[in-house]
C-alpha atoms as a PDB file:
ATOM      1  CA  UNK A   1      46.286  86.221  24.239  1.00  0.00           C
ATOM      2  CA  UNK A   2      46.306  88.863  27.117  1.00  0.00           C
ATOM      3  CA  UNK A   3      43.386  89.804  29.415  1.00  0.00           C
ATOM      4  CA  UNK A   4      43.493  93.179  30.269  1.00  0.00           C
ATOM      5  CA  UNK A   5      43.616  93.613  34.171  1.00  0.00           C
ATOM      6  CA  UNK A   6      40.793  96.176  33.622  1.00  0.00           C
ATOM      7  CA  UNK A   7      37.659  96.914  30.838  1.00  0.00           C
ATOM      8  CA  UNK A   8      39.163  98.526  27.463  1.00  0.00           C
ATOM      9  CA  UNK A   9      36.485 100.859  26.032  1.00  0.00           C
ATOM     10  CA  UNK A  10      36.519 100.647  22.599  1.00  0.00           C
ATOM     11  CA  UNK A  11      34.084  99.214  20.324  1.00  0.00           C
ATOM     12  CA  UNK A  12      36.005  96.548  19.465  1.00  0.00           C
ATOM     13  CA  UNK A  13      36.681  95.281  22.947  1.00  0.00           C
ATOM     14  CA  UNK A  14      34.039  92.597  23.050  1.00  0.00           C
ATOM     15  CA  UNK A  15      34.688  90.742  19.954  1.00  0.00           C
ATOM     16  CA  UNK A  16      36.806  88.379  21.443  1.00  0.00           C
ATOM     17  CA  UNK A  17      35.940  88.461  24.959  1.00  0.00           C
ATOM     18  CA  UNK A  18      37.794  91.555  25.898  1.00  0.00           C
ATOM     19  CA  UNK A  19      40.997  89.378  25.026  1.00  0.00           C
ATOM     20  CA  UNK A  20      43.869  91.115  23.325  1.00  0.00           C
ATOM     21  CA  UNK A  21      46.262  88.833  20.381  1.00  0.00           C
ATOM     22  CA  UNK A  22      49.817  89.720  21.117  1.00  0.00           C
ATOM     23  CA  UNK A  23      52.168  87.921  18.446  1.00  0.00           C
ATOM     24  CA  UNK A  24      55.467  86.762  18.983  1.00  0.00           C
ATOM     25  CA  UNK A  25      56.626  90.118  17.240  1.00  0.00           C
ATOM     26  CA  UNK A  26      55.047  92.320  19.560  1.00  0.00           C
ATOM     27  CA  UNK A  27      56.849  90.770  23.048  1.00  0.00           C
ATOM     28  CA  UNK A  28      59.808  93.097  23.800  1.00  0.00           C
ATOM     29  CA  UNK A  29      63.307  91.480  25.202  1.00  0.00           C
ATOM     30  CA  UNK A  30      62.051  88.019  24.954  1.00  0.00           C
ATOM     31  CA  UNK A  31      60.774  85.356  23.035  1.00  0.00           C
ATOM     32  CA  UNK A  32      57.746  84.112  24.752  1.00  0.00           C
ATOM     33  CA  UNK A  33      55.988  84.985  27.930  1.00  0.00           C
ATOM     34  CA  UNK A  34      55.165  83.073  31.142  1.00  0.00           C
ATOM     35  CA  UNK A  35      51.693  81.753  31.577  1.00  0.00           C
ATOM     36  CA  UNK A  36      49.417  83.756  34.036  1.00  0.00           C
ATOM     37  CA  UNK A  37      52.539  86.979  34.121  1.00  0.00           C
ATOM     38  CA  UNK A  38      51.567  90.839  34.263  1.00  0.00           C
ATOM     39  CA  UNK A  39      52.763  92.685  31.431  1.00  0.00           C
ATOM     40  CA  UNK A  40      52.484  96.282  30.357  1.00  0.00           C
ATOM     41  CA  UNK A  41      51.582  96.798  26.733  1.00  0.00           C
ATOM     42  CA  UNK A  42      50.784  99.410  24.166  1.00  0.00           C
ATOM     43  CA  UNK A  43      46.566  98.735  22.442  1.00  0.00           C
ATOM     44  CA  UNK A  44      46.588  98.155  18.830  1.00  0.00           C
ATOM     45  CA  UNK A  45      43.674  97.983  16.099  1.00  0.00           C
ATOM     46  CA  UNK A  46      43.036  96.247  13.109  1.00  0.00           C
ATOM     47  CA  UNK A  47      39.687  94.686  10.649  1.00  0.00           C
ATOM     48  CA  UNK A  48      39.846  91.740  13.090  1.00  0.00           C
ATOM     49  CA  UNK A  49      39.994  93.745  16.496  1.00  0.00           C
ATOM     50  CA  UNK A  50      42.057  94.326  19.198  1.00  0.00           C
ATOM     51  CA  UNK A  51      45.806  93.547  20.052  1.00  0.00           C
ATOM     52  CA  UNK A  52      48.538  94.116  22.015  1.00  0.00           C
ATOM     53  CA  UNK A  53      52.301  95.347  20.974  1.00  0.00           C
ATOM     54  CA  UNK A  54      55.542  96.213  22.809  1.00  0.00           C
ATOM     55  CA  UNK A  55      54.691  93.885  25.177  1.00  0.00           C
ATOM     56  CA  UNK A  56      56.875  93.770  28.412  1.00  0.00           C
ATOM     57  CA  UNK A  57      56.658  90.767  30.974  1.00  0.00           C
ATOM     58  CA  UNK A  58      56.822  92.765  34.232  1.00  0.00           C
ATOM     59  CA  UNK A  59      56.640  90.168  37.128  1.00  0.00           C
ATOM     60  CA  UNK A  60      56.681  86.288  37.080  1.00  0.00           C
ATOM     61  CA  UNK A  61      54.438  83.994  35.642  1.00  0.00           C
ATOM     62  CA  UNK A  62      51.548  82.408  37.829  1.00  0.00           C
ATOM     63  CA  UNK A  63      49.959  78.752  36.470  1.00  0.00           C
ATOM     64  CA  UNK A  64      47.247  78.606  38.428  1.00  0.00           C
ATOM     65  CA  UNK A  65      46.328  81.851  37.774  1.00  0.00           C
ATOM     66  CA  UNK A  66      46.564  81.270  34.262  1.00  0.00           C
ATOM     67  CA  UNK A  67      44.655  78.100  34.571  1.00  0.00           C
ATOM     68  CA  UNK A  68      41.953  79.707  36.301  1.00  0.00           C
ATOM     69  CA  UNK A  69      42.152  82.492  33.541  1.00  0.00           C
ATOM     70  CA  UNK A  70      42.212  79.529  31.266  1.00  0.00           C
ATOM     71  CA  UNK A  71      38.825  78.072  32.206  1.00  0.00           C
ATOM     72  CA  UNK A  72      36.955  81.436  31.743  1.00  0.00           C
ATOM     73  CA  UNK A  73      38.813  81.565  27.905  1.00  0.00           C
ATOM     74  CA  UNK A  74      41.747  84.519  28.581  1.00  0.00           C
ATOM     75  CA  UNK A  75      44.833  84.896  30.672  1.00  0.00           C
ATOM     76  CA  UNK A  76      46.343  87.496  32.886  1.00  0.00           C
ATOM     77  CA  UNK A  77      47.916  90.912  31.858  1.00  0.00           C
ATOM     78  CA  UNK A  78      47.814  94.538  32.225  1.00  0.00           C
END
């Protein structure tokens, strides 16, 4: 899951907490991505909501941010 660094507006933004899925099919030159990293990423839509695709890792991860993130149920991205 990604949390967008700022509010999506789009009616399906709140359905699951303003969280976007990204699948393992949508990260770009690699095959997972660090915990609590920035990424850039392209918004996608389908009957369940919100995702994320061609998603690029842009900067290193950051565990305590995504702990933090982690409590409030999302983690960092952008």
């Amino acid at each position: 899951w990604i949390q967008p660094a700022e509010e999506i507006q789009h009616e399906k933004a709140s359905l699951r907490g303003g969280r976007l899925f990204v699948g393992i099919n949508d990260i770009e030159g690699a095959e997972s991505l660090d915990a609590g990293a920035p990424v850039e990423f392209h918004i996608c839509e389908d009957s369940s909501g919100l995702g994320a695709e061609e998603v690029v890792q842009t900067g290193e991860g950051d565990p305590q941010a995504a702990a933090q993130a982690g409590a409030k149920g999302g983690a960092k991205g952008g």
